[in-house]
PDB file of N, CA and C in Angstrom:
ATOM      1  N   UNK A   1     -10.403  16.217   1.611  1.00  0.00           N
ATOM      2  CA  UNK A   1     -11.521  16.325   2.521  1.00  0.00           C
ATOM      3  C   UNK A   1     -12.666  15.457   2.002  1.00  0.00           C
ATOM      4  N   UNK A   2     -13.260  14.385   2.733  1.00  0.00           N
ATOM      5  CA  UNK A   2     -14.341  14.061   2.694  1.00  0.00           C
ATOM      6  C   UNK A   2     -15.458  14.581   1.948  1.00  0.00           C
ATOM      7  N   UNK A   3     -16.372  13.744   1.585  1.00  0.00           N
ATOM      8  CA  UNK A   3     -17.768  14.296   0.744  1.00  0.00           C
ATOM      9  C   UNK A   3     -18.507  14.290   1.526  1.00  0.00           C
ATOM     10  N   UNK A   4     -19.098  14.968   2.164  1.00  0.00           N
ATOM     11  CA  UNK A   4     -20.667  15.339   2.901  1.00  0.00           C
ATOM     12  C   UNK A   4     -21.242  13.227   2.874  1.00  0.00           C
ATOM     13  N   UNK A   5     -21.733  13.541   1.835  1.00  0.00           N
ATOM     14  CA  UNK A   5     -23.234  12.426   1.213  1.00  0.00           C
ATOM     15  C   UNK A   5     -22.010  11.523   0.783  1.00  0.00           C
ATOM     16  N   UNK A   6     -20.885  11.417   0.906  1.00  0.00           N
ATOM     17  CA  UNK A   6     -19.999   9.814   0.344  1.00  0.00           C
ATOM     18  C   UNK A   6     -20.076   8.876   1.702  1.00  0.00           C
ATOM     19  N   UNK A   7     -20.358   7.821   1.276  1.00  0.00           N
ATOM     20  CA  UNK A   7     -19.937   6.522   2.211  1.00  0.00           C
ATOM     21  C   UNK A   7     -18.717   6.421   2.341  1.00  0.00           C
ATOM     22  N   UNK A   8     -18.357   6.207   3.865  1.00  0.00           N
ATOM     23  CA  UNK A   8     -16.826   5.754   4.113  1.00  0.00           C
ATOM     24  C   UNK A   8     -16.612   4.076   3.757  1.00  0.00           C
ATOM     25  N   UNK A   9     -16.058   3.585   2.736  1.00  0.00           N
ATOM     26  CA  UNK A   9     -16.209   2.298   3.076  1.00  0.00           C
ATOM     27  C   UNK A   9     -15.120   1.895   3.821  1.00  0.00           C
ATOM     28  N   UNK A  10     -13.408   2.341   3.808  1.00  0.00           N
ATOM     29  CA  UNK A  10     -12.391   2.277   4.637  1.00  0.00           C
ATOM     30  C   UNK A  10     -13.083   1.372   6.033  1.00  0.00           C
ATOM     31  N   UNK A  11     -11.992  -0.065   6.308  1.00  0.00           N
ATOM     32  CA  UNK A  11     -12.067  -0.103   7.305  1.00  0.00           C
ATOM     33  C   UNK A  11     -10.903   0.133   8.390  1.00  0.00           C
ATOM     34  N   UNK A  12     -10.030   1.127   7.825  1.00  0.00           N
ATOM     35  CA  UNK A  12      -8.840   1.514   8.525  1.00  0.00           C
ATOM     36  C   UNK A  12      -8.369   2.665   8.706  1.00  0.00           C
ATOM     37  N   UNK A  13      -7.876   3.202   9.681  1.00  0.00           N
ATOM     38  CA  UNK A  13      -7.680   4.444   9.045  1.00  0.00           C
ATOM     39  C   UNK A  13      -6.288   4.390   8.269  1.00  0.00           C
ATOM     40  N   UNK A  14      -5.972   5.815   7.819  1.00  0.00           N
ATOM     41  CA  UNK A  14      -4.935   5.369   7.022  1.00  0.00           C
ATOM     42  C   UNK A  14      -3.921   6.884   7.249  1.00  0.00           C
ATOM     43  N   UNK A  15      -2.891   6.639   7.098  1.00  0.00           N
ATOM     44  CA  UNK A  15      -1.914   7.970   7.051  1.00  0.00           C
ATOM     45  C   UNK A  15      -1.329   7.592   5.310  1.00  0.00           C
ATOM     46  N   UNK A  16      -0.612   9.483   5.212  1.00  0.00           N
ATOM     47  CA  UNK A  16       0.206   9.530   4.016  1.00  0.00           C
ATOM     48  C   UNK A  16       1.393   9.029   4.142  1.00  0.00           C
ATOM     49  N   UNK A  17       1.994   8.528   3.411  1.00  0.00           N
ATOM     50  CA  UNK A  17       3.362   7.830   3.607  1.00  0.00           C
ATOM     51  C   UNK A  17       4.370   7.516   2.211  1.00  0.00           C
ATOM     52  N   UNK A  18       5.627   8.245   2.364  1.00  0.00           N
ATOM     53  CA  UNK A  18       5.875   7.391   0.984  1.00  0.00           C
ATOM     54  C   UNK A  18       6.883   6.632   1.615  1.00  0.00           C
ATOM     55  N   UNK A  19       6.836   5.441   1.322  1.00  0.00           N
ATOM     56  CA  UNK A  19       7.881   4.473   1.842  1.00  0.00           C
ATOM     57  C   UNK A  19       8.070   4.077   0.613  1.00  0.00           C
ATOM     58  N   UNK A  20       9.528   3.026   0.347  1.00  0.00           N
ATOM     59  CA  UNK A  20       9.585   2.652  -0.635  1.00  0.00           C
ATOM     60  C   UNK A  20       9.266   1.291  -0.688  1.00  0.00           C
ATOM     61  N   UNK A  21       8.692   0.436  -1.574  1.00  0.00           N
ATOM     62  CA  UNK A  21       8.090  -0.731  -1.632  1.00  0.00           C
ATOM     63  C   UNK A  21       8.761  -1.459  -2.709  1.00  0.00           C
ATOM     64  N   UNK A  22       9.624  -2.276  -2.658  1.00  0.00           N
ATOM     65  CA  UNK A  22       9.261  -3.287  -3.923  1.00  0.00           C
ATOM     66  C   UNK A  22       8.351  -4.535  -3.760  1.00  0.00           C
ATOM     67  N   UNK A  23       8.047  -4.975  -5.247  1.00  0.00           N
ATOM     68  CA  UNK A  23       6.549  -5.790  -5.570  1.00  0.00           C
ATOM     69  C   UNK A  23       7.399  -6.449  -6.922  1.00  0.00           C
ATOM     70  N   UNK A  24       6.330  -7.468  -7.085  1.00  0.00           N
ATOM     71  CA  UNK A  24       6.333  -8.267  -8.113  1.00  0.00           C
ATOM     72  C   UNK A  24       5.009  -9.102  -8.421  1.00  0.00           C
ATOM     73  N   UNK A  25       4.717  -9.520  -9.683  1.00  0.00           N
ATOM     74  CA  UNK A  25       3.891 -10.247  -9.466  1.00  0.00           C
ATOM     75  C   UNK A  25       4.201 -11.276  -8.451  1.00  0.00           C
ATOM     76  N   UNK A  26       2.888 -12.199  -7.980  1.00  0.00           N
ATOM     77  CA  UNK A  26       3.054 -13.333  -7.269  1.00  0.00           C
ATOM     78  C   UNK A  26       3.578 -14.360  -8.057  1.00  0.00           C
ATOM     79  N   UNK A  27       2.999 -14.400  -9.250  1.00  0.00           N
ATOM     80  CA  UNK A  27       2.692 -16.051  -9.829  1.00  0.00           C
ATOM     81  C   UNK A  27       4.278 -15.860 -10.672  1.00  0.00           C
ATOM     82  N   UNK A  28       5.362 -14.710 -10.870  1.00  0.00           N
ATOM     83  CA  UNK A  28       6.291 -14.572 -11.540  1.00  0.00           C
ATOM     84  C   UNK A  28       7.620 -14.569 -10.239  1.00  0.00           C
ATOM     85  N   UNK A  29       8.254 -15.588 -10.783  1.00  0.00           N
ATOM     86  CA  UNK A  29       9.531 -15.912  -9.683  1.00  0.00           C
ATOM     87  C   UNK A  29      10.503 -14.668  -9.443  1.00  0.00           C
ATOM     88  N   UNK A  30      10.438 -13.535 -10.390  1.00  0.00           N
ATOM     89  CA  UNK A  30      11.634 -12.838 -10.332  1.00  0.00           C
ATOM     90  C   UNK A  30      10.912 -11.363 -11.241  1.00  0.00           C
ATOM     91  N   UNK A  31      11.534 -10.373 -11.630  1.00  0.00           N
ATOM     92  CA  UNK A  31      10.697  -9.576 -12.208  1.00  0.00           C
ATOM     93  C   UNK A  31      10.466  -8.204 -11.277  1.00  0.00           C
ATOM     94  N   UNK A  32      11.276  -7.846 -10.252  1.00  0.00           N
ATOM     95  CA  UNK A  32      10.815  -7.077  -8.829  1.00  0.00           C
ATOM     96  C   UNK A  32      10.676  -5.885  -9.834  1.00  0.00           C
ATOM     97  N   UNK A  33       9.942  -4.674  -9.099  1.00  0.00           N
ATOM     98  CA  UNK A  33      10.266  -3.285  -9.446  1.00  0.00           C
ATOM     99  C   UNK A  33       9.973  -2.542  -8.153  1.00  0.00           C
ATOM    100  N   UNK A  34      10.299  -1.319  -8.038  1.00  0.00           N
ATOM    101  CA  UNK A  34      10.375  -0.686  -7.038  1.00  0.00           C
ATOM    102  C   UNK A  34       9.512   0.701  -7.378  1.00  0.00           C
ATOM    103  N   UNK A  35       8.805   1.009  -5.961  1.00  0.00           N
ATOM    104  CA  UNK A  35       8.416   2.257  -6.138  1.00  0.00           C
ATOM    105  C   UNK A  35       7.925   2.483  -4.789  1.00  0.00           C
ATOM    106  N   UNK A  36       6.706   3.708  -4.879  1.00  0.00           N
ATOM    107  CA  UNK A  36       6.972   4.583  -3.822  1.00  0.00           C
ATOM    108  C   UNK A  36       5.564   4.355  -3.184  1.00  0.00           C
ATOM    109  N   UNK A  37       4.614   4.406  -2.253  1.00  0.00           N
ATOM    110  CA  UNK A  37       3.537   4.393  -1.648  1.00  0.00           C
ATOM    111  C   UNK A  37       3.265   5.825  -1.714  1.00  0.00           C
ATOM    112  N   UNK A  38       1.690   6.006  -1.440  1.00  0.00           N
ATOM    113  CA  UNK A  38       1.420   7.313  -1.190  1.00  0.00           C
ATOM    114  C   UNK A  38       0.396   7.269   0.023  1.00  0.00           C
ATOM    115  N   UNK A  39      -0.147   6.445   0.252  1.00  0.00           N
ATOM    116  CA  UNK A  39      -0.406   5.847   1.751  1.00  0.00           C
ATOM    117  C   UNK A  39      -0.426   4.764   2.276  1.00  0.00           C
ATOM    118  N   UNK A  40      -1.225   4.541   3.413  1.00  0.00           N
ATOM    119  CA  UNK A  40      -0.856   3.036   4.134  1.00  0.00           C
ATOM    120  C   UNK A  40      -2.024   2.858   4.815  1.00  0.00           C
ATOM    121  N   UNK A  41      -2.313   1.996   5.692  1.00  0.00           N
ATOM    122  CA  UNK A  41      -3.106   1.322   6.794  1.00  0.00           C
ATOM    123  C   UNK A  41      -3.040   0.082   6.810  1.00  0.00           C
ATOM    124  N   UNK A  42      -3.649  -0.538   7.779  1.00  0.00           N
ATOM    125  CA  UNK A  42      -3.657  -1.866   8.271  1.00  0.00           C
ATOM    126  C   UNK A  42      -4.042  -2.593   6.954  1.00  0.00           C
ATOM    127  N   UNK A  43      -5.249  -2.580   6.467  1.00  0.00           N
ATOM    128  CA  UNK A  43      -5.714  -3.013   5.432  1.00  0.00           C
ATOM    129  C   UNK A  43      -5.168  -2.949   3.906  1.00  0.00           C
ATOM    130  N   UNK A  44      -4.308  -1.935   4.046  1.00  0.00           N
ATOM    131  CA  UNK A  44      -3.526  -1.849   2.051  1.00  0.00           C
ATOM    132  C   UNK A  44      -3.245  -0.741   2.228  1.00  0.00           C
ATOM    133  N   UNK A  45      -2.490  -0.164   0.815  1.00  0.00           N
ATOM    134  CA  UNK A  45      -1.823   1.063   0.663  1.00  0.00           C
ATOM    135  C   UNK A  45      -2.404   1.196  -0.608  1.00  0.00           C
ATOM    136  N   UNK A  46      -1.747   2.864  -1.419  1.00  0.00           N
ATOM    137  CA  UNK A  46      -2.131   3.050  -2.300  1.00  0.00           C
ATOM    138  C   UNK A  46      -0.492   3.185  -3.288  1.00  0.00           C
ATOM    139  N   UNK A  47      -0.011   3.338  -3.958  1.00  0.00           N
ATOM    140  CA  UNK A  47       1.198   3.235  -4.426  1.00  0.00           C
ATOM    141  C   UNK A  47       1.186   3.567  -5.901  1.00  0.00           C
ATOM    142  N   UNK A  48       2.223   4.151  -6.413  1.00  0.00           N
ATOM    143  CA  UNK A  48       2.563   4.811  -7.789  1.00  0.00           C
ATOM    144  C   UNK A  48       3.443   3.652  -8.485  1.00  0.00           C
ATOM    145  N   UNK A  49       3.070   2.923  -9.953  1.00  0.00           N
ATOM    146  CA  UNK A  49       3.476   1.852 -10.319  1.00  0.00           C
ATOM    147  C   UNK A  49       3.710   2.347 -11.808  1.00  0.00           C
ATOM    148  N   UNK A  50       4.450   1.242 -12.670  1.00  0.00           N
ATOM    149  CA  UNK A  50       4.674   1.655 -13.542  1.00  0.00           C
ATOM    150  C   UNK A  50       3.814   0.667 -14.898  1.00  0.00           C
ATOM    151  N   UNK A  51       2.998   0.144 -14.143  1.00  0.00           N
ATOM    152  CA  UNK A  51       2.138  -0.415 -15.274  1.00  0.00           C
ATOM    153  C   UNK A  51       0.957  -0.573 -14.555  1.00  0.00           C
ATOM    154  N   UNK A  52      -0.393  -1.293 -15.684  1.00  0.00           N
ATOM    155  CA  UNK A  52      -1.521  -1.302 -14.835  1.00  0.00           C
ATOM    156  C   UNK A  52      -1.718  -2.791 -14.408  1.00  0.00           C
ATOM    157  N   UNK A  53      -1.997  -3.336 -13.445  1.00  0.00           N
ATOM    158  CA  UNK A  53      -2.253  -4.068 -12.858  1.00  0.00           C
ATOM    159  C   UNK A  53      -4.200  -4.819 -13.122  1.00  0.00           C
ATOM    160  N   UNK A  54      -4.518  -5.557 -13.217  1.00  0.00           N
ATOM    161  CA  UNK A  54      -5.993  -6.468 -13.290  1.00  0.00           C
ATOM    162  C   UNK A  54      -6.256  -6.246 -11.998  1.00  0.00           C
ATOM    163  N   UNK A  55      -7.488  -5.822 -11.766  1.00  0.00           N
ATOM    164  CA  UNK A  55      -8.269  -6.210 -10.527  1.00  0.00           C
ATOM    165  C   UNK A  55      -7.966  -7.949  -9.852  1.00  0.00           C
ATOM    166  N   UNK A  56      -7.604  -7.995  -8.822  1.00  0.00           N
ATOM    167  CA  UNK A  56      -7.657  -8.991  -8.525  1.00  0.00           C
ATOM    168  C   UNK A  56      -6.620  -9.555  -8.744  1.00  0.00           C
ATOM    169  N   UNK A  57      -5.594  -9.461  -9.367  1.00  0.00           N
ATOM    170  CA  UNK A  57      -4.057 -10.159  -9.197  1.00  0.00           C
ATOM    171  C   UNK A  57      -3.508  -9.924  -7.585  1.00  0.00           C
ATOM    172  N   UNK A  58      -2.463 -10.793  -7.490  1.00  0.00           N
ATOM    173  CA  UNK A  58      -1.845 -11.050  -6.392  1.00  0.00           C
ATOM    174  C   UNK A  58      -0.166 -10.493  -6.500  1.00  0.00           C
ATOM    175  N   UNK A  59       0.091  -9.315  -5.521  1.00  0.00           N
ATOM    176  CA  UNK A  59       1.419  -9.099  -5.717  1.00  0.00           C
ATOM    177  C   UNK A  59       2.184  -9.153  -4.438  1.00  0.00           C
ATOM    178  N   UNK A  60       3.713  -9.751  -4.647  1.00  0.00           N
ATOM    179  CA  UNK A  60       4.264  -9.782  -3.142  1.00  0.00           C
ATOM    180  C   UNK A  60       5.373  -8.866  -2.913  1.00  0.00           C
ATOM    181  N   UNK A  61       4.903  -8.331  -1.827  1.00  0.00           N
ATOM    182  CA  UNK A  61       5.653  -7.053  -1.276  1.00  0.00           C
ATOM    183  C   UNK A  61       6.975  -6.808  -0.353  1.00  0.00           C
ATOM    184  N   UNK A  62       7.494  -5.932  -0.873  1.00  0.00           N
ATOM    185  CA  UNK A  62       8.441  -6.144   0.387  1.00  0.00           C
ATOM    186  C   UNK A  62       8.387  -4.394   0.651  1.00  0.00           C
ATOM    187  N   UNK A  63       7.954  -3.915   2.113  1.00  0.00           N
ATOM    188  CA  UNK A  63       8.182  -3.024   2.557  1.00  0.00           C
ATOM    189  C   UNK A  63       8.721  -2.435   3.917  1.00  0.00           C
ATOM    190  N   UNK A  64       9.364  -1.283   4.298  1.00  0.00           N
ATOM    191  CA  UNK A  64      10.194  -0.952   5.295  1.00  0.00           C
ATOM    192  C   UNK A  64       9.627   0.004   5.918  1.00  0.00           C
ATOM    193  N   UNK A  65       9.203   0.080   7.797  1.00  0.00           N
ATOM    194  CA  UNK A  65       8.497   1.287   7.551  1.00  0.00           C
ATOM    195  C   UNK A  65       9.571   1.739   7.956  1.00  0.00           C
ATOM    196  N   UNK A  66       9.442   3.437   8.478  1.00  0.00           N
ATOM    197  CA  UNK A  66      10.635   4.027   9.116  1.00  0.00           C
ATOM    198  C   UNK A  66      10.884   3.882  10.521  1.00  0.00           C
ATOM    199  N   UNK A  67      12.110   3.772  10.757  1.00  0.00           N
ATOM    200  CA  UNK A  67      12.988   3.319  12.067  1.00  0.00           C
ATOM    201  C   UNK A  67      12.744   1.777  12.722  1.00  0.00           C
ATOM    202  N   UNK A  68      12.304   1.108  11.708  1.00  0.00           N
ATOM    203  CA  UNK A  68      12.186  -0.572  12.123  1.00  0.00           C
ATOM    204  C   UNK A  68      13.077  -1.434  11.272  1.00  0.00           C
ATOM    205  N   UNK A  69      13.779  -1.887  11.515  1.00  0.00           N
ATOM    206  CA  UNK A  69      15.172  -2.394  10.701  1.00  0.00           C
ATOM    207  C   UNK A  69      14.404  -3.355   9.814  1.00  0.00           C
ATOM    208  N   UNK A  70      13.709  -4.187  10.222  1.00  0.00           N
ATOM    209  CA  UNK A  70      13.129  -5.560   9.574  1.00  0.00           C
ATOM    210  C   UNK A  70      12.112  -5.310   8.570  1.00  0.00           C
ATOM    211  N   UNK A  71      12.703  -5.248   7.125  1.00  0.00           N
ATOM    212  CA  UNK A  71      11.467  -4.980   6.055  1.00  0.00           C
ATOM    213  C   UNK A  71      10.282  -6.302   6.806  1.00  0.00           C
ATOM    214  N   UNK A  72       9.254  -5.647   5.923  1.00  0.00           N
ATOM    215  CA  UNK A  72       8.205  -7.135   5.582  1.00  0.00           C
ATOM    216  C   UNK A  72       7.943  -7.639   4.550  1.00  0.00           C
ATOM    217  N   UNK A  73       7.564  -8.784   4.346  1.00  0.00           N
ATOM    218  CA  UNK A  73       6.989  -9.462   3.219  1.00  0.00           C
ATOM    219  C   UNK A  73       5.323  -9.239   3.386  1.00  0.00           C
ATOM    220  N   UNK A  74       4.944  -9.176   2.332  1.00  0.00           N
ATOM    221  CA  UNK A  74       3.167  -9.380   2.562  1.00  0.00           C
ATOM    222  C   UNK A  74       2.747  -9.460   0.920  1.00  0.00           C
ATOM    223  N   UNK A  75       1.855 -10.306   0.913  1.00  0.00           N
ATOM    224  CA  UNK A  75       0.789 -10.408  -0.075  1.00  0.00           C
ATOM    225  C   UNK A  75      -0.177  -9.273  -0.460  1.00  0.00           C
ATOM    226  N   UNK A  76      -0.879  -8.888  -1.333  1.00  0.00           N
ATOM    227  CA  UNK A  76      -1.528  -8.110  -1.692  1.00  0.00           C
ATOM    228  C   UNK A  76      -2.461  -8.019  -2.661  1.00  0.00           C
ATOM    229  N   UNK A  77      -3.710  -7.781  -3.059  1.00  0.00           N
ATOM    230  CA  UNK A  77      -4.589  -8.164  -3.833  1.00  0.00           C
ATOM    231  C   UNK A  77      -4.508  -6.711  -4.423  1.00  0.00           C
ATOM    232  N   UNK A  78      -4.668  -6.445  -5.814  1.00  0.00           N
ATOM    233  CA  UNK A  78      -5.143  -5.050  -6.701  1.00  0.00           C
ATOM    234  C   UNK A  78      -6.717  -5.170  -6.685  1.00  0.00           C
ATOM    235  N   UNK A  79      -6.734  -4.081  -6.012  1.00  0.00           N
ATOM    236  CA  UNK A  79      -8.305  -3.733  -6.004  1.00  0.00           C
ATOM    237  C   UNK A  79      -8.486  -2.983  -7.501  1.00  0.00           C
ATOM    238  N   UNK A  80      -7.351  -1.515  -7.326  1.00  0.00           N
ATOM    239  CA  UNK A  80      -7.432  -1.311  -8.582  1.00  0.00           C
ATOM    240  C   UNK A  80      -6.432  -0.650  -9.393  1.00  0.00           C
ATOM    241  N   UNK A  81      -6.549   0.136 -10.563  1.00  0.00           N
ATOM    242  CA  UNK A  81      -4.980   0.534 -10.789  1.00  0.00           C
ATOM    243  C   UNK A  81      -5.564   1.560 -11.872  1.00  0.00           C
ATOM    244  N   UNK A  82      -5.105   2.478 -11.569  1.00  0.00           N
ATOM    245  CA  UNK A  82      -5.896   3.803 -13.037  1.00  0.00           C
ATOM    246  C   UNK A  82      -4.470   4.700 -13.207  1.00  0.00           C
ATOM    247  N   UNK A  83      -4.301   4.828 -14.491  1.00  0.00           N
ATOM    248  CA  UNK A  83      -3.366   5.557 -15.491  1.00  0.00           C
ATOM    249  C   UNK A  83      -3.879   7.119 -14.880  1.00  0.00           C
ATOM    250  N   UNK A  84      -2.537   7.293 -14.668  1.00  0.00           N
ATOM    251  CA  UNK A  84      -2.368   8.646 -14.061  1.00  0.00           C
ATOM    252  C   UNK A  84      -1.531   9.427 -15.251  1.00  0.00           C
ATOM    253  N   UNK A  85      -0.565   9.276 -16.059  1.00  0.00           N
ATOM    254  CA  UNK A  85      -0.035   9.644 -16.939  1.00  0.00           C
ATOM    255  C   UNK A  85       0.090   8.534 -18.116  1.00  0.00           C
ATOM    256  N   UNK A  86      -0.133   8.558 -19.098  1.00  0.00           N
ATOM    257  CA  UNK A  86      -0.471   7.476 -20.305  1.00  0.00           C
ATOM    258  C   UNK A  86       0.973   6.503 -20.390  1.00  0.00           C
ATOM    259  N   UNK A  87       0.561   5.587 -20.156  1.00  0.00           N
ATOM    260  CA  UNK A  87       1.836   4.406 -20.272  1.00  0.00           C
ATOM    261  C   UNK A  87       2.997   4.817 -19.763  1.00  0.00           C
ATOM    262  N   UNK A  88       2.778   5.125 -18.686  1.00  0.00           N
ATOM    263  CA  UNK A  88       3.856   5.851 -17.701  1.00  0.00           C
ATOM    264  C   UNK A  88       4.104   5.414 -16.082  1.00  0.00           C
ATOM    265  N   UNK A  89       2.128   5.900 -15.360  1.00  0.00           N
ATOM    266  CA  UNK A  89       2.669   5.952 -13.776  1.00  0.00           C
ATOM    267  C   UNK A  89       1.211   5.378 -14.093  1.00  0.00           C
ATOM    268  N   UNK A  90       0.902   4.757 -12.869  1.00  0.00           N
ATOM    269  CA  UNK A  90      -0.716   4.252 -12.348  1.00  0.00           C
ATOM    270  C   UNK A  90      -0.575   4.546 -10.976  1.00  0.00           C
ATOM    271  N   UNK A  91      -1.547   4.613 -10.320  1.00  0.00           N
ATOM    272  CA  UNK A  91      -2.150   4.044  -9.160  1.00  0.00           C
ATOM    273  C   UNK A  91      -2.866   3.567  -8.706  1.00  0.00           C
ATOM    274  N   UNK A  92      -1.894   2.391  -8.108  1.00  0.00           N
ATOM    275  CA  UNK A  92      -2.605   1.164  -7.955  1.00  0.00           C
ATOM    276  C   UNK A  92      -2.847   1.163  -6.530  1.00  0.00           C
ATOM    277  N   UNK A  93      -4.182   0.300  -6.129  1.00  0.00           N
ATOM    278  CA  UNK A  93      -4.090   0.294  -4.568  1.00  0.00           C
ATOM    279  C   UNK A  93      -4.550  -1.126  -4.109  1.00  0.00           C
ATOM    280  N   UNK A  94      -4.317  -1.465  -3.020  1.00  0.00           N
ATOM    281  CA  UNK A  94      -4.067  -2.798  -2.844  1.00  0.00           C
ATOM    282  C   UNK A  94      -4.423  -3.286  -1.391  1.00  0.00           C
ATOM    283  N   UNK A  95      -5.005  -4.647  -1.214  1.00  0.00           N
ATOM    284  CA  UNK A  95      -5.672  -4.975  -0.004  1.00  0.00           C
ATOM    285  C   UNK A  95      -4.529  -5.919   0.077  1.00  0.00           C
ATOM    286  N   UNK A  96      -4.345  -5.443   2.031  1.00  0.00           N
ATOM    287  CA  UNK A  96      -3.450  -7.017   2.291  1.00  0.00           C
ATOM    288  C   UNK A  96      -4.052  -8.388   2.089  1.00  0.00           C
ATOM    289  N   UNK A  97      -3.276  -9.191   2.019  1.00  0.00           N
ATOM    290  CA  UNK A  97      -4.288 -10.699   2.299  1.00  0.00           C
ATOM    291  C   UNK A  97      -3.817 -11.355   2.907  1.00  0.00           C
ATOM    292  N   UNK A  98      -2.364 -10.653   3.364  1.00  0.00           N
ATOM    293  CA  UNK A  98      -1.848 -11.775   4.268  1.00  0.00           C
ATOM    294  C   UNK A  98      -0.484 -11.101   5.010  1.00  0.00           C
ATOM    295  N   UNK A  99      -1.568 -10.774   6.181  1.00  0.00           N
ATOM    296  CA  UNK A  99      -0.572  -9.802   7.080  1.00  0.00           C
ATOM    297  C   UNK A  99      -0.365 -10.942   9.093  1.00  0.00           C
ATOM    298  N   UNK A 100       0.581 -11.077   9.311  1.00  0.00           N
ATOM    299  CA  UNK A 100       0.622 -11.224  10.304  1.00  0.00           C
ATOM    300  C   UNK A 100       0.495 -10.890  11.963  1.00  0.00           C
ATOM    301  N   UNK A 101       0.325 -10.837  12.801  1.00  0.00           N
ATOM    302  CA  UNK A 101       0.074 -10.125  13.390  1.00  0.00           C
ATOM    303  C   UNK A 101       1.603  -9.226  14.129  1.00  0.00           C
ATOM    304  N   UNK A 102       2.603  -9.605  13.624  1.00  0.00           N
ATOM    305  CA  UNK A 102       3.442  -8.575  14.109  1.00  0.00           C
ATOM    306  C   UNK A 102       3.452  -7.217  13.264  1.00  0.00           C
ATOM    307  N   UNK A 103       3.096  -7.834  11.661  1.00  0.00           N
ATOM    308  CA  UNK A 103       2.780  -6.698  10.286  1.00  0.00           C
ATOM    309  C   UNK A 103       1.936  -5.988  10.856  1.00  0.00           C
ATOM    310  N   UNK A 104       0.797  -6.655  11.545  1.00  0.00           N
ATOM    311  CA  UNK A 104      -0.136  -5.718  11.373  1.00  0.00           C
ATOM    312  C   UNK A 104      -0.209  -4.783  12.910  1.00  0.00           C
ATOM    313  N   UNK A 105       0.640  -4.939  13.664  1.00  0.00           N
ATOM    314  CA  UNK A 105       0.898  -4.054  14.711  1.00  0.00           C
ATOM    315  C   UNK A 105       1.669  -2.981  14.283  1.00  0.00           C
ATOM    316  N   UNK A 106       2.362  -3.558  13.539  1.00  0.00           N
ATOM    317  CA  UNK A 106       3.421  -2.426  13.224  1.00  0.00           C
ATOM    318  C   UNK A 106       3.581  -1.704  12.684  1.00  0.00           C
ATOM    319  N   UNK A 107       2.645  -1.984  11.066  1.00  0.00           N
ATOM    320  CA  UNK A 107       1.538  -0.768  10.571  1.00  0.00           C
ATOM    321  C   UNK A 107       0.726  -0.438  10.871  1.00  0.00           C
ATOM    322  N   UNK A 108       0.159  -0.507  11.882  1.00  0.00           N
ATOM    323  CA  UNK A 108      -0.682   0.327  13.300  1.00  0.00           C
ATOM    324  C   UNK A 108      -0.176   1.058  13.913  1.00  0.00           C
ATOM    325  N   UNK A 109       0.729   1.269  14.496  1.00  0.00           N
ATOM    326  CA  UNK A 109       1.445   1.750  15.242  1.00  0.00           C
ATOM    327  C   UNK A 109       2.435   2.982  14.298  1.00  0.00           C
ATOM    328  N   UNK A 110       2.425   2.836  12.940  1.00  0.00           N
ATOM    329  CA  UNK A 110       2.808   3.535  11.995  1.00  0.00           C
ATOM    330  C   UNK A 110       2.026   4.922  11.753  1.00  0.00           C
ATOM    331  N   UNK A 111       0.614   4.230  11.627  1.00  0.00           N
ATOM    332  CA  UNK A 111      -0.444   4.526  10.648  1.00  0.00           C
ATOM    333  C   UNK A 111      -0.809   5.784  11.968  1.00  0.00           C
ATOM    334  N   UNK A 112      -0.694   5.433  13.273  1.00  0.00           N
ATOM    335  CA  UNK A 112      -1.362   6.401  14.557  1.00  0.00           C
ATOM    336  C   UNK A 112      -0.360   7.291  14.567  1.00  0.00           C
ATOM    337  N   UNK A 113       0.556   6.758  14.643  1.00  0.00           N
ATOM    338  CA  UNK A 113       2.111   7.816  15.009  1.00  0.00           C
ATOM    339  C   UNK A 113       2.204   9.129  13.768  1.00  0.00           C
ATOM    340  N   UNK A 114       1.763   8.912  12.265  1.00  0.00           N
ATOM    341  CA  UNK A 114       1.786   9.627  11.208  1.00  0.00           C
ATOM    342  C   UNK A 114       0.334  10.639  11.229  1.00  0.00           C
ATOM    343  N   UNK A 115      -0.765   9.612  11.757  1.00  0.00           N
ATOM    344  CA  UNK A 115      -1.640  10.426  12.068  1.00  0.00           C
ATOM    345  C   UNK A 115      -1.996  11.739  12.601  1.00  0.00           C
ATOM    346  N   UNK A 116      -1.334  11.529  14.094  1.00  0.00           N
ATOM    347  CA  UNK A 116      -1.174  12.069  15.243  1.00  0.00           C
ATOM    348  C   UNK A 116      -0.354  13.234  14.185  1.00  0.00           C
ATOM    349  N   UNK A 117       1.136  12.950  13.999  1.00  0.00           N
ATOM    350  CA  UNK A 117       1.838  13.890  13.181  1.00  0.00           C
ATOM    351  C   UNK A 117       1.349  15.191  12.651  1.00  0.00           C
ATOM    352  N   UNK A 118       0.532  14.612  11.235  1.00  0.00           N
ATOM    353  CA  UNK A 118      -0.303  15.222  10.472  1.00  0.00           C
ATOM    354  C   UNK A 118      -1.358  16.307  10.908  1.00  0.00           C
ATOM    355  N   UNK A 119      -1.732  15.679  12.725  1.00  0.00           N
ATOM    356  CA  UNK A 119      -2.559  16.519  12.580  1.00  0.00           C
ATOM    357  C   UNK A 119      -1.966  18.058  14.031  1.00  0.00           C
ATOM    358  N   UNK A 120      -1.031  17.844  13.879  1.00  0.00           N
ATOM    359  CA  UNK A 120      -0.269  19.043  14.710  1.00  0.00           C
ATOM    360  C   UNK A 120      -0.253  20.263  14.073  1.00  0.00           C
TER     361      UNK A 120
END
């Protein structure tokens, strides 16, 4: 729940989601790992990783939502990444930077449908 007196800065809304994602760095040819999201929106997700990530690195994604056959590719910037269990799990969360417009319908259309869900 929201803070009274907090600023929303979100410009999306966002649903819970665990989809599974693999990532890699950008600038590293090979190196994938896999893991799980814990939400989504148009704008980035938040996701459970197994190391910490720099503000500002670039990672490329591949994710599936549910009942759409065609993973996506997308780019992603680390906003940020905080140790949740010591040299173990982080969460990291991440701005798209490079979503297309079929991506970004389609995690729209995700993000309302989970919404809607949630709030039955």
């Amino acid at each position: 729940m929201p803070q009274p007196n907090r600023l929303e800065r979100r410009q999306h809304p966002r649903t819970d989601a665990s989809l599974v994602v693999s990532y890699r760095v950008k600038e590293l040819a090979s190196d994938y790992d896999i893991s799980q999201s814990k939400n989504v929106s148009q704008g980035g997700m938040l996701l459970t990783t197994n190391r910490q990530f720099g503000y500002g690195e670039f990672l490329l994604m591949t994710l599936r939502l549910p009942f759409m056959p065609d993973a996506m590719e997308v780019t992603a910037r680390v906003v940020s990444s905080r140790e949740i269990v010591r040299d173990l799990i982080y969460d990291t969360r991440v701005q798209f930077s490079s979503l297309d417009t079929s991506a970004l319908t389609r995690i729209g259309a995700f993000v309302v449908e989970g919404r809607a869900a949630s709030s039955m």
